[in-house]
PDB file of N, CA and C in Angstrom:
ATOM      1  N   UNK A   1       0.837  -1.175   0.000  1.00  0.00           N
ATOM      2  CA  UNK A   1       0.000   0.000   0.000  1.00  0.00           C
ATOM      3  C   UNK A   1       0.885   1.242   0.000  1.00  0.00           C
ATOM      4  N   UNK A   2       0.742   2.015  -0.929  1.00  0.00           N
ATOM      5  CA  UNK A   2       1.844   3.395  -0.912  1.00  0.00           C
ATOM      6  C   UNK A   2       1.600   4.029   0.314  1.00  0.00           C
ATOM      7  N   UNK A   3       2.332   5.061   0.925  1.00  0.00           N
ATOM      8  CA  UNK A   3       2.307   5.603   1.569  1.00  0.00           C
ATOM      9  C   UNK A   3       1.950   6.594   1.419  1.00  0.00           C
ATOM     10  N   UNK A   4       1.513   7.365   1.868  1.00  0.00           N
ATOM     11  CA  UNK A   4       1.069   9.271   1.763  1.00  0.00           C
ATOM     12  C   UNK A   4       2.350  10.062   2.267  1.00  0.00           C
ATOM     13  N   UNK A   5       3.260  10.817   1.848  1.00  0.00           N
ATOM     14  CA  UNK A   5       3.430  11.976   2.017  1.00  0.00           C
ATOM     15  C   UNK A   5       3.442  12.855   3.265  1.00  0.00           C
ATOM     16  N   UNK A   6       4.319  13.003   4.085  1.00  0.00           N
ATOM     17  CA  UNK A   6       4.431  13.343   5.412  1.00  0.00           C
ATOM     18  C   UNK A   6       3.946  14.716   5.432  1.00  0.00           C
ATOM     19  N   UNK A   7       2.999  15.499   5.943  1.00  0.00           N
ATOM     20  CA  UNK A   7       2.541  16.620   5.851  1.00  0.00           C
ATOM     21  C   UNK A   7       3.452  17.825   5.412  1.00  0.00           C
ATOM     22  N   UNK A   8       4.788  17.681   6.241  1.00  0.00           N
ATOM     23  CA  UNK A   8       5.603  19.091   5.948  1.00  0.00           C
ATOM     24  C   UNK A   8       6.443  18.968   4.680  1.00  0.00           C
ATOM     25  N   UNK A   9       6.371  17.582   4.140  1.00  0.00           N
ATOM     26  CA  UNK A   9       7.296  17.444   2.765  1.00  0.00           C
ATOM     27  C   UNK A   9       7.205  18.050   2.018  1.00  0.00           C
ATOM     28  N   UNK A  10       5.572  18.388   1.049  1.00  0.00           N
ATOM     29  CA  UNK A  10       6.007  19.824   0.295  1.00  0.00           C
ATOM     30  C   UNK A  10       7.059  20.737   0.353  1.00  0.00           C
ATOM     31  N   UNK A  11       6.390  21.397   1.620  1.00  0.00           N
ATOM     32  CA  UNK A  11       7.047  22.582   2.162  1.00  0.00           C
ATOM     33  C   UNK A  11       8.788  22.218   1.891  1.00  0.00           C
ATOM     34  N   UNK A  12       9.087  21.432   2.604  1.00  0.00           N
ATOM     35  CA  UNK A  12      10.067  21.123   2.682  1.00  0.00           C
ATOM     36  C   UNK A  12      11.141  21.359   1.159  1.00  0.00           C
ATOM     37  N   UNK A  13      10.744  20.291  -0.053  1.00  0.00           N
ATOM     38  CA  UNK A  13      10.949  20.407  -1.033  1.00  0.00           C
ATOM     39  C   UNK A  13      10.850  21.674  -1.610  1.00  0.00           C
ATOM     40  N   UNK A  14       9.787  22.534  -0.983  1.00  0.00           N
ATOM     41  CA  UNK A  14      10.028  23.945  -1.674  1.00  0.00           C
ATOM     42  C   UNK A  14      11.368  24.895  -1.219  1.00  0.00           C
ATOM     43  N   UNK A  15      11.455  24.415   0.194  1.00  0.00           N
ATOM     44  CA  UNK A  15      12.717  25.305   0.811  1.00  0.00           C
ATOM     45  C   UNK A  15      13.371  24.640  -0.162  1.00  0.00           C
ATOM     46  N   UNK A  16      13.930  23.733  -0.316  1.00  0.00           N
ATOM     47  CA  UNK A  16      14.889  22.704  -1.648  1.00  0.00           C
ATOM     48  C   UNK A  16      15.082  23.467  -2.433  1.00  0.00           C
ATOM     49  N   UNK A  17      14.423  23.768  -3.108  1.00  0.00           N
ATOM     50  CA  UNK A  17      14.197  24.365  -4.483  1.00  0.00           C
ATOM     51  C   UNK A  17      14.491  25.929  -4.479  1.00  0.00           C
ATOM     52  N   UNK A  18      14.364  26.502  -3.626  1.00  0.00           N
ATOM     53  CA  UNK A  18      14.537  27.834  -3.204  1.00  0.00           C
ATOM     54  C   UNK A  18      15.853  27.959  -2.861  1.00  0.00           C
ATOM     55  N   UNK A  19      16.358  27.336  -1.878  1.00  0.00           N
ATOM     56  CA  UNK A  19      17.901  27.307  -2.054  1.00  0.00           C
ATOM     57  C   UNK A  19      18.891  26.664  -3.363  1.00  0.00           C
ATOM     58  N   UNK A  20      18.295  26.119  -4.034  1.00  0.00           N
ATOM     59  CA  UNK A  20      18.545  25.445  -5.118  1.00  0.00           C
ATOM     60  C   UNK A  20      19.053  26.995  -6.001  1.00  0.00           C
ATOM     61  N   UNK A  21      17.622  27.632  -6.283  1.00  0.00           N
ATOM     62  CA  UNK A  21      17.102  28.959  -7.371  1.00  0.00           C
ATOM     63  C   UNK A  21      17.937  29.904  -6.820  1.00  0.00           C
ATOM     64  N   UNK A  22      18.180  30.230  -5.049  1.00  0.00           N
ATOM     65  CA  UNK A  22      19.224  31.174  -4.677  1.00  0.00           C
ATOM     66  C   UNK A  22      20.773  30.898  -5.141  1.00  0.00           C
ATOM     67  N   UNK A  23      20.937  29.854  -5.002  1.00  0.00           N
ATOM     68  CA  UNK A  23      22.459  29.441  -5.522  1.00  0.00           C
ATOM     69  C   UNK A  23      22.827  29.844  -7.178  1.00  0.00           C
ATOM     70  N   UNK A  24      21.232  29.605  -7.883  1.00  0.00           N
ATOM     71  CA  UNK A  24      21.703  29.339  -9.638  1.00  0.00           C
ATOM     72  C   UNK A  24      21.655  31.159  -9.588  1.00  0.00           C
ATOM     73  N   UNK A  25      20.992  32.146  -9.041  1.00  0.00           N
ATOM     74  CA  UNK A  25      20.827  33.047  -8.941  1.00  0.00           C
ATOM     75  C   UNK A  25      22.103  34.157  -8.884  1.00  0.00           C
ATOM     76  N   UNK A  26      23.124  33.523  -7.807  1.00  0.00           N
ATOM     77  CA  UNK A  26      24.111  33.997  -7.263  1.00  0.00           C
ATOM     78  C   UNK A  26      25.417  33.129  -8.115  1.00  0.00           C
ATOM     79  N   UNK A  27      25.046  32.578  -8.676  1.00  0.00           N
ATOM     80  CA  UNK A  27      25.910  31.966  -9.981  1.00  0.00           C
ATOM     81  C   UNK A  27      26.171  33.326 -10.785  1.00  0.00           C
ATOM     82  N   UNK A  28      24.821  33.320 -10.948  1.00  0.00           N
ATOM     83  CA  UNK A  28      24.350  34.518 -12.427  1.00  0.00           C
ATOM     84  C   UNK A  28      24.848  35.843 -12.002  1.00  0.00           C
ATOM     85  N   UNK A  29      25.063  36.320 -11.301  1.00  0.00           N
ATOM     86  CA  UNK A  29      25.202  37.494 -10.694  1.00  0.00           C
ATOM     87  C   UNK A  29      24.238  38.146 -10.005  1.00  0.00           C
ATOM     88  N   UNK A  30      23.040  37.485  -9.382  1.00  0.00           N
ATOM     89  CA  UNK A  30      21.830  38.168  -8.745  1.00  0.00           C
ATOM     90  C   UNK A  30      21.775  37.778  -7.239  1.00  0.00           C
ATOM     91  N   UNK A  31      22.202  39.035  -6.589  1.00  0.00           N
ATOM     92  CA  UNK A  31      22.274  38.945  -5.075  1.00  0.00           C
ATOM     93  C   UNK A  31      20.802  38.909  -4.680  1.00  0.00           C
ATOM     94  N   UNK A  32      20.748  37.482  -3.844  1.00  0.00           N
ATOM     95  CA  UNK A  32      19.446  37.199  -2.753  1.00  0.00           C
ATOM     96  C   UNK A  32      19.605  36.963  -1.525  1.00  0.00           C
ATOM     97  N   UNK A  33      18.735  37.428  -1.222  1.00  0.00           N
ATOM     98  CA  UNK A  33      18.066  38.198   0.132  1.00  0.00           C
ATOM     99  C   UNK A  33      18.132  39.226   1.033  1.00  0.00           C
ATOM    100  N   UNK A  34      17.982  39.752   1.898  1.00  0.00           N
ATOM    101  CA  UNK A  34      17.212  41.014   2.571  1.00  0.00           C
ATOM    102  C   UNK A  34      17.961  42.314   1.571  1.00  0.00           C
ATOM    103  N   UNK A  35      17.497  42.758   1.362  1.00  0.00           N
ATOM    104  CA  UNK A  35      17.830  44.742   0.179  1.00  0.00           C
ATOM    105  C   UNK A  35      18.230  44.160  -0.600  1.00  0.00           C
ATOM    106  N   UNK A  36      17.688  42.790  -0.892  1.00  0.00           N
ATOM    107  CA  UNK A  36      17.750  42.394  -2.412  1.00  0.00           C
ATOM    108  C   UNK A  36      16.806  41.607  -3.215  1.00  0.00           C
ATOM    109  N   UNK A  37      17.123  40.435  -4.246  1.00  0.00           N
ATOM    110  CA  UNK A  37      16.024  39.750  -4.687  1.00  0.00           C
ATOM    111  C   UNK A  37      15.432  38.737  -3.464  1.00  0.00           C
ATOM    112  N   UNK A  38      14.177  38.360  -3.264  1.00  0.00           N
ATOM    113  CA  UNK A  38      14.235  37.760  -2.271  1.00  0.00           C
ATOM    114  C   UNK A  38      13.159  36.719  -2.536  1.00  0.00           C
ATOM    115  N   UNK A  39      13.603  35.626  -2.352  1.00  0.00           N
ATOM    116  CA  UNK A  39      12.688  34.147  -3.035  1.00  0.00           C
ATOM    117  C   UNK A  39      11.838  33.815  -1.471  1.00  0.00           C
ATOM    118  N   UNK A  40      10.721  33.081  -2.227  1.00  0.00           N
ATOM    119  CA  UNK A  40       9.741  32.167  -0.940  1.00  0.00           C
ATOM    120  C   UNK A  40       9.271  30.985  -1.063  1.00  0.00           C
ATOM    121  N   UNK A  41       9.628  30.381  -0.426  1.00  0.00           N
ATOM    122  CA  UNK A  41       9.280  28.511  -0.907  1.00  0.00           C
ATOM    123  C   UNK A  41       7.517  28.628  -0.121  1.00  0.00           C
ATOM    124  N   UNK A  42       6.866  27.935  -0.371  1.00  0.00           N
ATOM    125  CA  UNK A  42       5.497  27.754  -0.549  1.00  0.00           C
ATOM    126  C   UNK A  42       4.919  26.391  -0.634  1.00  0.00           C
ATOM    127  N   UNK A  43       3.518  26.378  -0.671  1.00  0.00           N
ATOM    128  CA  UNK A  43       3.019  25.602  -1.393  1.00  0.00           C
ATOM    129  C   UNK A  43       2.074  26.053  -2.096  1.00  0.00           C
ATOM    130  N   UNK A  44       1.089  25.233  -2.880  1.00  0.00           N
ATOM    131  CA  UNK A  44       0.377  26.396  -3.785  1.00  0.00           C
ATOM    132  C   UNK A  44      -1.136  25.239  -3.250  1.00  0.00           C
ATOM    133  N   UNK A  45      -2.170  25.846  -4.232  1.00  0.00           N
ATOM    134  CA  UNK A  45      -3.139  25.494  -3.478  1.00  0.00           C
ATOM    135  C   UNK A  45      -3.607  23.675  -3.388  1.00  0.00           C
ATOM    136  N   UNK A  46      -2.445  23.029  -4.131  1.00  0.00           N
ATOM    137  CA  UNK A  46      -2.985  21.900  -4.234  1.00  0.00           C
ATOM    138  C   UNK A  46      -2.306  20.942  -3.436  1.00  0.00           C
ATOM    139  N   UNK A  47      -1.202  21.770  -2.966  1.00  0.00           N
ATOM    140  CA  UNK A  47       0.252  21.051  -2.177  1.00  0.00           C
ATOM    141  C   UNK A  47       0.826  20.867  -2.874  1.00  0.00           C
ATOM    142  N   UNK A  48       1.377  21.257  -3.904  1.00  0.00           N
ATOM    143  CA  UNK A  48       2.715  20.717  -4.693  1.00  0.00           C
ATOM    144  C   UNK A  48       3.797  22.245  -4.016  1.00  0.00           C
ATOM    145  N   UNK A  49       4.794  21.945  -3.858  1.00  0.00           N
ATOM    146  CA  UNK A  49       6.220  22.961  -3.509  1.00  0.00           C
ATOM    147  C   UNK A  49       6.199  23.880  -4.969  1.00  0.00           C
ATOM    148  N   UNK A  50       6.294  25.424  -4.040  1.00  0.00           N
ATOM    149  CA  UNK A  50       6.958  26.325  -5.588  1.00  0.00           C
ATOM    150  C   UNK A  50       7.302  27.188  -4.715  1.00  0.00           C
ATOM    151  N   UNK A  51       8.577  27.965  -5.620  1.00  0.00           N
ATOM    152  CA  UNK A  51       9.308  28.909  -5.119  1.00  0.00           C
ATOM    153  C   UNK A  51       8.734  30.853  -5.978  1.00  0.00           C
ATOM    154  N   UNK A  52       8.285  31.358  -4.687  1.00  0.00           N
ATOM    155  CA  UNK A  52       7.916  32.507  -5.928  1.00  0.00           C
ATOM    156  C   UNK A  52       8.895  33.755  -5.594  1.00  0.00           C
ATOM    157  N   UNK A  53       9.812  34.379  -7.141  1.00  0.00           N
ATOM    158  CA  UNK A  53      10.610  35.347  -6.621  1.00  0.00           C
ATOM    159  C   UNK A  53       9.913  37.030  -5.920  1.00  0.00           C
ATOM    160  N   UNK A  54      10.277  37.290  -5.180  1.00  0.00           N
ATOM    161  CA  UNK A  54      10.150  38.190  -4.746  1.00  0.00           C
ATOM    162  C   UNK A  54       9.910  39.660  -5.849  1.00  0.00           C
ATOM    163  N   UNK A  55       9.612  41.214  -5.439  1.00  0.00           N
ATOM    164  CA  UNK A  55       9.468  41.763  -6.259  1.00  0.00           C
ATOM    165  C   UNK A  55      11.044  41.982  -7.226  1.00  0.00           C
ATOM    166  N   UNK A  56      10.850  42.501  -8.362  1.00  0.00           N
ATOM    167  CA  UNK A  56      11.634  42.300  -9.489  1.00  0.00           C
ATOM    168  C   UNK A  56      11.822  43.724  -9.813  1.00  0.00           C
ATOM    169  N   UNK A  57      13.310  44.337  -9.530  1.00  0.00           N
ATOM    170  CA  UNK A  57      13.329  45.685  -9.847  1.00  0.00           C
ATOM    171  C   UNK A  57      13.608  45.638 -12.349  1.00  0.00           C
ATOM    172  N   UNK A  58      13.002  46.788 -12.585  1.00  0.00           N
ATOM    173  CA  UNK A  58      13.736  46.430 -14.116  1.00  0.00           C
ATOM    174  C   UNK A  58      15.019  45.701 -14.399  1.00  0.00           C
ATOM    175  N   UNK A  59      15.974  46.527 -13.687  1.00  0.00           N
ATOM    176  CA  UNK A  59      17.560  45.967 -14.162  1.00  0.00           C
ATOM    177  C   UNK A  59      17.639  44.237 -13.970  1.00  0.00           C
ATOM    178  N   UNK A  60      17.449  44.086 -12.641  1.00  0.00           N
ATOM    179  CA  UNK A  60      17.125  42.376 -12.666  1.00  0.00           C
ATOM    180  C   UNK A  60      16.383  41.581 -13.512  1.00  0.00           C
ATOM    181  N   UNK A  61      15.210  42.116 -13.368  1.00  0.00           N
ATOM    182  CA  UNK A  61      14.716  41.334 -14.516  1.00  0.00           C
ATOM    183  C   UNK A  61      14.798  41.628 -16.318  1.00  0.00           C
ATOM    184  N   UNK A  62      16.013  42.252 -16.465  1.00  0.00           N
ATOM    185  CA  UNK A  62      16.328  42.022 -17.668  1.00  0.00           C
ATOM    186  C   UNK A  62      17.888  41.251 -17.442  1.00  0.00           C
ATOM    187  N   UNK A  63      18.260  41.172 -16.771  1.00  0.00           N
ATOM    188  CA  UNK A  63      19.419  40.733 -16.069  1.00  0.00           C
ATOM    189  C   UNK A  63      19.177  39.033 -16.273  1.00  0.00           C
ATOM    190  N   UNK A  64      18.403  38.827 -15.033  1.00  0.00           N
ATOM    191  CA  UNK A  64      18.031  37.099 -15.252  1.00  0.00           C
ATOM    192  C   UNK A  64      16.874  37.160 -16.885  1.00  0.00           C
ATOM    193  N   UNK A  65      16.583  37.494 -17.095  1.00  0.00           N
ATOM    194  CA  UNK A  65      15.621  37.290 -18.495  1.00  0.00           C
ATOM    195  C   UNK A  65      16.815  36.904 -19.253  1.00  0.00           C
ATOM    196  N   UNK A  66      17.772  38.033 -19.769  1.00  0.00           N
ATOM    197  CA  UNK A  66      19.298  37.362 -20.630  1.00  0.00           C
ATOM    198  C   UNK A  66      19.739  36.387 -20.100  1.00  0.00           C
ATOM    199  N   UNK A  67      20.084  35.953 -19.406  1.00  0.00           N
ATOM    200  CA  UNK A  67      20.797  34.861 -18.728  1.00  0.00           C
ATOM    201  C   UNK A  67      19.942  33.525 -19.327  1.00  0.00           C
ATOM    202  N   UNK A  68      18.605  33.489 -18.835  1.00  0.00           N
ATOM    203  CA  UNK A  68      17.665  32.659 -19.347  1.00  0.00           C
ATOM    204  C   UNK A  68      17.521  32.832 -21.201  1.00  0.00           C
ATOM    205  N   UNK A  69      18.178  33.661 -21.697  1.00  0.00           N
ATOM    206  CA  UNK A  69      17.688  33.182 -22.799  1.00  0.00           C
ATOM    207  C   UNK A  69      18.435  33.395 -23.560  1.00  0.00           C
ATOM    208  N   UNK A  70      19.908  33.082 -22.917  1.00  0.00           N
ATOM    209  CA  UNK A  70      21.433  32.794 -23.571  1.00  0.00           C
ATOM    210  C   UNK A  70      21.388  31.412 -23.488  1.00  0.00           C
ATOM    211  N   UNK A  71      20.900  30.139 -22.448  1.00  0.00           N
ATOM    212  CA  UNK A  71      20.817  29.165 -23.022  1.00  0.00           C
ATOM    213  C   UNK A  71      20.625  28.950 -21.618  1.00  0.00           C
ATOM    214  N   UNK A  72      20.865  27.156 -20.999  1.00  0.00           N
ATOM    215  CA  UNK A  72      20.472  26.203 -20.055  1.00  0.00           C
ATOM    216  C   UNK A  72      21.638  27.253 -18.760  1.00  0.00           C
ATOM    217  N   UNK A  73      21.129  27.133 -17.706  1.00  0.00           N
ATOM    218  CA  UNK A  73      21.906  27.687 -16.521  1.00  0.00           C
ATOM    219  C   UNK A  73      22.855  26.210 -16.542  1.00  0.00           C
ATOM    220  N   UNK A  74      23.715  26.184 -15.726  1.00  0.00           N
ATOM    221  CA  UNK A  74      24.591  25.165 -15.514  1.00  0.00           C
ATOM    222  C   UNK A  74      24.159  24.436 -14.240  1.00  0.00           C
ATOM    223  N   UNK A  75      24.568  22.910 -14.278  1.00  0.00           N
ATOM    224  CA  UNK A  75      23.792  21.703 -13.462  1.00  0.00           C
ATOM    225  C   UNK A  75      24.506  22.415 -12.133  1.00  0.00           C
ATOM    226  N   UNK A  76      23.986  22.363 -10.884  1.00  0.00           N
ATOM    227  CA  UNK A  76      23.913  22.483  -9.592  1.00  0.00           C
ATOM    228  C   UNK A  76      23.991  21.305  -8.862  1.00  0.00           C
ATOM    229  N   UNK A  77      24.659  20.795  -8.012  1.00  0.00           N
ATOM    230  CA  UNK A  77      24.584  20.102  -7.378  1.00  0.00           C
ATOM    231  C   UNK A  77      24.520  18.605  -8.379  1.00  0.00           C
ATOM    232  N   UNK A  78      24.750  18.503  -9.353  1.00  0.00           N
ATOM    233  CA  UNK A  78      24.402  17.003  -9.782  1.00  0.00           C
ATOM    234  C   UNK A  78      22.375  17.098 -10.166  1.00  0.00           C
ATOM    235  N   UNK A  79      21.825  18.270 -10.023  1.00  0.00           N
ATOM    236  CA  UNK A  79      20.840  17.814 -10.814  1.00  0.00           C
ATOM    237  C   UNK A  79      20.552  18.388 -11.751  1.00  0.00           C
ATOM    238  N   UNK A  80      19.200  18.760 -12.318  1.00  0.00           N
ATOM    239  CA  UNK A  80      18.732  19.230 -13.801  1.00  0.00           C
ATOM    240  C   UNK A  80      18.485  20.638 -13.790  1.00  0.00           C
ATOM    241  N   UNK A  81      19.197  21.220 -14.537  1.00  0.00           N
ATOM    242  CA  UNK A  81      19.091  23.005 -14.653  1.00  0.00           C
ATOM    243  C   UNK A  81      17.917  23.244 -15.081  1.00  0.00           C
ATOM    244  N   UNK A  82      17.390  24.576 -14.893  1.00  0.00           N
ATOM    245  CA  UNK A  82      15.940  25.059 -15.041  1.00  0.00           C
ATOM    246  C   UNK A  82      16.275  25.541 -16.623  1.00  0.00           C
ATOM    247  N   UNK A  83      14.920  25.576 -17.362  1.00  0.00           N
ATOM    248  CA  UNK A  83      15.797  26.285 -19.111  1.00  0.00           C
ATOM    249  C   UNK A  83      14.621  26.875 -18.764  1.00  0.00           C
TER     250      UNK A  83
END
């Protein structure tokens, strides 16, 4: 019989992922957190984990927009880069 999913695991996986997105971030040249970009791990309404970035001044977000669409960020940790 599968098991269910330990209540805080989402969550959990979202902090994951958020430190994951801060690292590829600070790769790129985009300083996160406090007087800066600032990410939030979550869950959304169905329980699946997501990370949502914080507000986005122009320069940044043309900043990470190029970055994203010069090609694949580079693997982190041994897993799969975001494109």
């Amino acid at each position: 019989m599968p098991q269910l999913p330990a209540a805080g695991e989402p969550f959990a996986t979202a902090v994951r992922s958020q430190e994951r997105l801060a690292r590829a971030l600070e790769l790129i040249g985009i300083a996160v957190g406090p007087g800066a970009l600032r990410l939030y791990a979550d869950v959304d309404p169905l329980g699946a984990p997501v990370v949502v970035p914080g507000p986005l001044g122009a320069e940044l977000a043309d900043r990470l927009s190029s970055v994203l669409e010069s090609g694949p960020l580079p693997i982190l940790g041994g897993e799969p880069s975001c494109s």
